[in-house]
Protein backbone atom coordinates (compact mmCIF):
# COMPACT_ATOMS: atom_id res chain seq x y z
CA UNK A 1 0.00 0.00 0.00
CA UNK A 2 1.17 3.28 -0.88
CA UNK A 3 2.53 5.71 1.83
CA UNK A 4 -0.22 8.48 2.40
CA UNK A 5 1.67 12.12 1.74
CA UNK A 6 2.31 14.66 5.19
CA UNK A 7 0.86 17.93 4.77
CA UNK A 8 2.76 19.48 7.84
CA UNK A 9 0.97 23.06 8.58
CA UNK A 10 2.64 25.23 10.94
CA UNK A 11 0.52 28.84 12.42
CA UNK A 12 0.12 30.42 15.67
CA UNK A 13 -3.01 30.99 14.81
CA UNK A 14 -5.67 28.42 15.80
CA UNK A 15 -8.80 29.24 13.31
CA UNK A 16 -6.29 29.59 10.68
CA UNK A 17 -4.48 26.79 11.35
CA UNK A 18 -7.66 24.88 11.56
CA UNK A 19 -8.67 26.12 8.31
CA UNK A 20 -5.65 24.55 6.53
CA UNK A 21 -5.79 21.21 8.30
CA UNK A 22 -9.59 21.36 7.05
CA UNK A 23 -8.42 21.95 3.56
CA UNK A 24 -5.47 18.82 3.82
CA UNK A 25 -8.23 16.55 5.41
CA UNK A 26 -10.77 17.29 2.59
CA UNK A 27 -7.62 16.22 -0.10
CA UNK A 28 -7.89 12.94 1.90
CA UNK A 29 -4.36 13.58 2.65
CA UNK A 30 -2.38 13.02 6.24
CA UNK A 31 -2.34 16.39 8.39
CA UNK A 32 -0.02 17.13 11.40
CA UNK A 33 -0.25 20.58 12.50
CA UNK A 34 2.24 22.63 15.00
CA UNK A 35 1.92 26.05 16.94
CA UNK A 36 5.58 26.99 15.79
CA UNK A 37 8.88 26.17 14.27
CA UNK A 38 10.48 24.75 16.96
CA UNK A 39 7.37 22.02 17.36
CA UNK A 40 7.75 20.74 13.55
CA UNK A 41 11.35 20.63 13.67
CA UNK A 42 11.82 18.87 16.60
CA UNK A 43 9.40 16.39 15.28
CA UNK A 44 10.21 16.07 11.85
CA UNK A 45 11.80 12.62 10.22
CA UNK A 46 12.27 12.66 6.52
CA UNK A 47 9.76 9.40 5.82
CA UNK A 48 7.79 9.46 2.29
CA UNK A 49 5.99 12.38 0.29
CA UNK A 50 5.72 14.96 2.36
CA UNK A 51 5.29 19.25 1.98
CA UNK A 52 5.16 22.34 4.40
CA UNK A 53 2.54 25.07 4.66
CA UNK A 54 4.18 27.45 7.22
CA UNK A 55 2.41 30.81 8.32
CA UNK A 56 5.08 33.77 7.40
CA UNK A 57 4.71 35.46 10.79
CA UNK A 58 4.56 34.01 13.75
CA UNK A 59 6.26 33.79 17.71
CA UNK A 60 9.98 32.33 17.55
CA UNK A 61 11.01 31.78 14.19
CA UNK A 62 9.35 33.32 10.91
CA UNK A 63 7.84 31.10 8.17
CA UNK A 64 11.18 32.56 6.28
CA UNK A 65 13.19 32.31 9.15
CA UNK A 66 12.41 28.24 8.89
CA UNK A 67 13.44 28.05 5.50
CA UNK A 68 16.39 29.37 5.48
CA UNK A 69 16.89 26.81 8.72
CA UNK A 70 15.96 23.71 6.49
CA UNK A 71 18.32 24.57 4.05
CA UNK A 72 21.44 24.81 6.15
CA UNK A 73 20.08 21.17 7.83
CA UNK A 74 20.30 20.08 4.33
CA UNK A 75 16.40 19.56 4.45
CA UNK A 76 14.43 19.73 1.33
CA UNK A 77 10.72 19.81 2.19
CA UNK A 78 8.65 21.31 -0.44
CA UNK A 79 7.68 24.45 1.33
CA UNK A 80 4.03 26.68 0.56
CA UNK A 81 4.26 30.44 2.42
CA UNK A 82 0.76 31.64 3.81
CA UNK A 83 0.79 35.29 4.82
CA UNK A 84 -2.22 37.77 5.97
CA UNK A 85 -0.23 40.44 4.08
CA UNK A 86 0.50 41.07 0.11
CA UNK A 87 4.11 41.54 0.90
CA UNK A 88 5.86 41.13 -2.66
CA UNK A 89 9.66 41.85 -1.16
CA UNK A 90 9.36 38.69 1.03
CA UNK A 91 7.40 36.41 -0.95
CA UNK A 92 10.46 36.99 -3.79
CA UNK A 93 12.98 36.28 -0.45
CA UNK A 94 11.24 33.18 0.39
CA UNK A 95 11.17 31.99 -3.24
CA UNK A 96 14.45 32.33 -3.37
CA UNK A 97 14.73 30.53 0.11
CA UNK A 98 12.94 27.42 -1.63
CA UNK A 99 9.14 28.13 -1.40
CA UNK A 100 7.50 26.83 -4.02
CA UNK A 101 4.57 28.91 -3.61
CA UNK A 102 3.35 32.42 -1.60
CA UNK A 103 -0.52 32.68 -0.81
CA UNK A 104 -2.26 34.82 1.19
CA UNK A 105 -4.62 33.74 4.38
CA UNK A 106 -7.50 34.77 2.11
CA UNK A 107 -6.35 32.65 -0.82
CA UNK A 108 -9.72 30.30 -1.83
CA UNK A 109 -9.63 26.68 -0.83
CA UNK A 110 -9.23 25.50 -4.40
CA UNK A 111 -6.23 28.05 -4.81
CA UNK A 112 -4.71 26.22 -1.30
CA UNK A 113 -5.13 22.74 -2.72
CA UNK A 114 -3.68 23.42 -5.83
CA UNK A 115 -0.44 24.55 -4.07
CA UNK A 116 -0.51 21.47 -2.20
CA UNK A 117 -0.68 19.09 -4.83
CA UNK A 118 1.81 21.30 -6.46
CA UNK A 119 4.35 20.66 -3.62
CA UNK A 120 3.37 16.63 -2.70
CA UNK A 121 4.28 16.42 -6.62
CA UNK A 122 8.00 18.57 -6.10
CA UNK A 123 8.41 15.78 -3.10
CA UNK A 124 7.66 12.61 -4.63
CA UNK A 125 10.29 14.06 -8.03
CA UNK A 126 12.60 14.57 -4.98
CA UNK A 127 12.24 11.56 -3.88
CA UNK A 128 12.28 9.33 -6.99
CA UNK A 129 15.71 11.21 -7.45
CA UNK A 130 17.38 10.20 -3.85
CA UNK A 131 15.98 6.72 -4.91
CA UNK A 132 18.14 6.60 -8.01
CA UNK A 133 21.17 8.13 -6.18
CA UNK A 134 21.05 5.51 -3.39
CA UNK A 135 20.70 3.16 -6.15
CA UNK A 136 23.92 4.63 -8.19
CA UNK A 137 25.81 4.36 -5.04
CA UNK A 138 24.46 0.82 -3.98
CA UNK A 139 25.50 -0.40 -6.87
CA UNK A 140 29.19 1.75 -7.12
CA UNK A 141 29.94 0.35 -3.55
CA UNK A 142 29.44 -3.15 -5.29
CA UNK A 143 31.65 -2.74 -8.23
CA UNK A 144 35.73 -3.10 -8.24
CA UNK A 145 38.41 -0.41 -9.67
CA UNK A 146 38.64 -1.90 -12.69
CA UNK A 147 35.03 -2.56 -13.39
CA UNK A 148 34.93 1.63 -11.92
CA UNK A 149 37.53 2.55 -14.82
CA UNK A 150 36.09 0.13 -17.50
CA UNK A 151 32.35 1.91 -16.90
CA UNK A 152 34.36 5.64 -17.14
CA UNK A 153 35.83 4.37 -20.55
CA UNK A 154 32.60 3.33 -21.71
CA UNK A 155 31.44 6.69 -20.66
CA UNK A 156 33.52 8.21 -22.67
CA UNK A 157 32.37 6.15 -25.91
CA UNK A 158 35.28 4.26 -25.92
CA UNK A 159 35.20 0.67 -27.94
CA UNK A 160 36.18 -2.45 -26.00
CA UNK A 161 38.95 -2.88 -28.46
CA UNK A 162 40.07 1.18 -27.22
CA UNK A 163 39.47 0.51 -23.67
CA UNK A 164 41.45 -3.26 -24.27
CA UNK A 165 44.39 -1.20 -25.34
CA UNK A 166 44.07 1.64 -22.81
CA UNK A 167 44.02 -0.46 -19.89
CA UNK A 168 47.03 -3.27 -21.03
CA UNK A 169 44.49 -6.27 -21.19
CA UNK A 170 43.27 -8.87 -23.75
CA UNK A 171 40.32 -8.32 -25.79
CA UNK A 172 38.47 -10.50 -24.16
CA UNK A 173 38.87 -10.28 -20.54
CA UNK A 174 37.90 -6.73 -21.21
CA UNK A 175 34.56 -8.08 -23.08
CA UNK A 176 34.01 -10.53 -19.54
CA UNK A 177 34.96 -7.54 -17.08
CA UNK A 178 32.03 -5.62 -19.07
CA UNK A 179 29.50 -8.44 -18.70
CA UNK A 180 30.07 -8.59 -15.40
CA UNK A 181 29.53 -4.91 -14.84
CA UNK A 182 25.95 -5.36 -17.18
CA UNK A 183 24.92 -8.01 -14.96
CA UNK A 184 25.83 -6.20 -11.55
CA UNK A 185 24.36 -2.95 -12.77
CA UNK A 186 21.27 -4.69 -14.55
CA UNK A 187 21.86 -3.28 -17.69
CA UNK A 188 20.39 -5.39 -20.69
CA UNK A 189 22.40 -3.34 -23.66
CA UNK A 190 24.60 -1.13 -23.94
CA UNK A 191 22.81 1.56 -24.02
CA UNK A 192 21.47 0.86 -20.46
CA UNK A 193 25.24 0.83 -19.53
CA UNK A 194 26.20 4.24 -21.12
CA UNK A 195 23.18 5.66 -19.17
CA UNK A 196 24.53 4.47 -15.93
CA UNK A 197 28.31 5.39 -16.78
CA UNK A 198 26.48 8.98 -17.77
CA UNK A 199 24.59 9.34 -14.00
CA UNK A 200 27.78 8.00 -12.19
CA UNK A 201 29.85 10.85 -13.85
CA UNK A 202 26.97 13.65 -13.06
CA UNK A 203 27.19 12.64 -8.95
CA UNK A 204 30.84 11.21 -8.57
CA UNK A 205 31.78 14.69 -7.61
CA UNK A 206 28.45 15.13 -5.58
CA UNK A 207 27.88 11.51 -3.39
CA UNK A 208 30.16 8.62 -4.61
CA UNK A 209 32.76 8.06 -2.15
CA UNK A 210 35.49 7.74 -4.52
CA UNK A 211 35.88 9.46 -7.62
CA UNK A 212 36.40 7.54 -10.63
CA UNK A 213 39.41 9.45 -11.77
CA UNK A 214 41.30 7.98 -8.48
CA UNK A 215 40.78 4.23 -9.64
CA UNK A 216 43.39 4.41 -12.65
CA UNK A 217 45.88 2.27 -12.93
């Protein structure tokens, strides 16, 4: 069974924070509301599809305030601004912050759920992406240096004759040493294995422990 999406909705305000829990519930989505900033982040876990509608103003830390928090934690929870006041200076700081959307208090209900579903959508790309990373390194933690230098080489477009020659080996260990690395990656061509050799060289300098260039030999 699919994991039912968080709306998390944060105001001091308890008719107005009402009012957005009303407007998750009728989405027949999950709601868990908190007076403040402090509240949700002390009990926040990153656990499936999940988004934030924060008031702007409120006691302790601002709406903004809590962005810019979540960044520096390295947190990225699709975020929704609701503010009682058309204030265009901050609503282009907390874009820039990460909001994916500023609304006013008085914004209609349809107008609310729209932004909602707009942000449950940002989280589950977000999270189909950390999937495929922690796949990518799953499988680079599984593979040897050579395989790691044989899948840079095919990367590059390079032949298994070229990489043969490159590397000092026979023809045909290279052509088992790339089988092996199909199989272990669960490519089925070789186009599936250029893909992979393509994603390992976008992250290698973002989350792979070791960076392909250091397994030469």
């Amino acid at each position: 069974m699919d994991q039912l999406p968080v709306v998390y909705v944060i105001d001091d305000d308890p008719d107005a924070r009402q009012t957005l829990v009303s407007v998750v519930v009728s989405m027949r989505l999950e709601a868990v509301s908190f007076t403040n900033a402090s509240e949700f982040l002390a009990a926040y876990v990153e656990d499936g599809p999940c988004c934030l509608v924060t008031d702007l103003r409120m006691q302790g830390m601002s709406g903004l305030d809590l962005l810019r928090h979540l960044r520096t934690l390295k947190l990225v929870i699709p975020t929704i601004i609701v503010t009682g006041y058309a204030e265009t200076p901050i609503a282009v700081d907390a874009m820039h912050a990460g909001a994916v959307t500023f609304l006013e208090k008085t914004a209609p209900q349809h107008k609310i759920s729209m932004a909602i579903t707009e942000a449950l959508h940002v989280s589950e790309r977000l999270l189909a992406r950390k999937a495929e990373r922690d796949r990518i390194v799953q499988i680079w933690d599984a593979i040897n240096p050579e395989e790691r230098r044989i899948l840079k080489l095919v990367g590059q477009g390079k032949l298994n004759k070229e990489i043969a020659f490159e590397i000092g080996a026979a023809l045909r260990t290279i052509e088992d040493r790339r089988r092996r690395l199909m199989a272990k990656i669960g490519a089925e061509s070789i186009a599936d294995l250029i893909r992979f050799a393509v994603r390992v060289e976008e992250l290698e300098q973002q989350i792979l422990p070791d960076p392909v260039q250091s397994h030469a030999s």
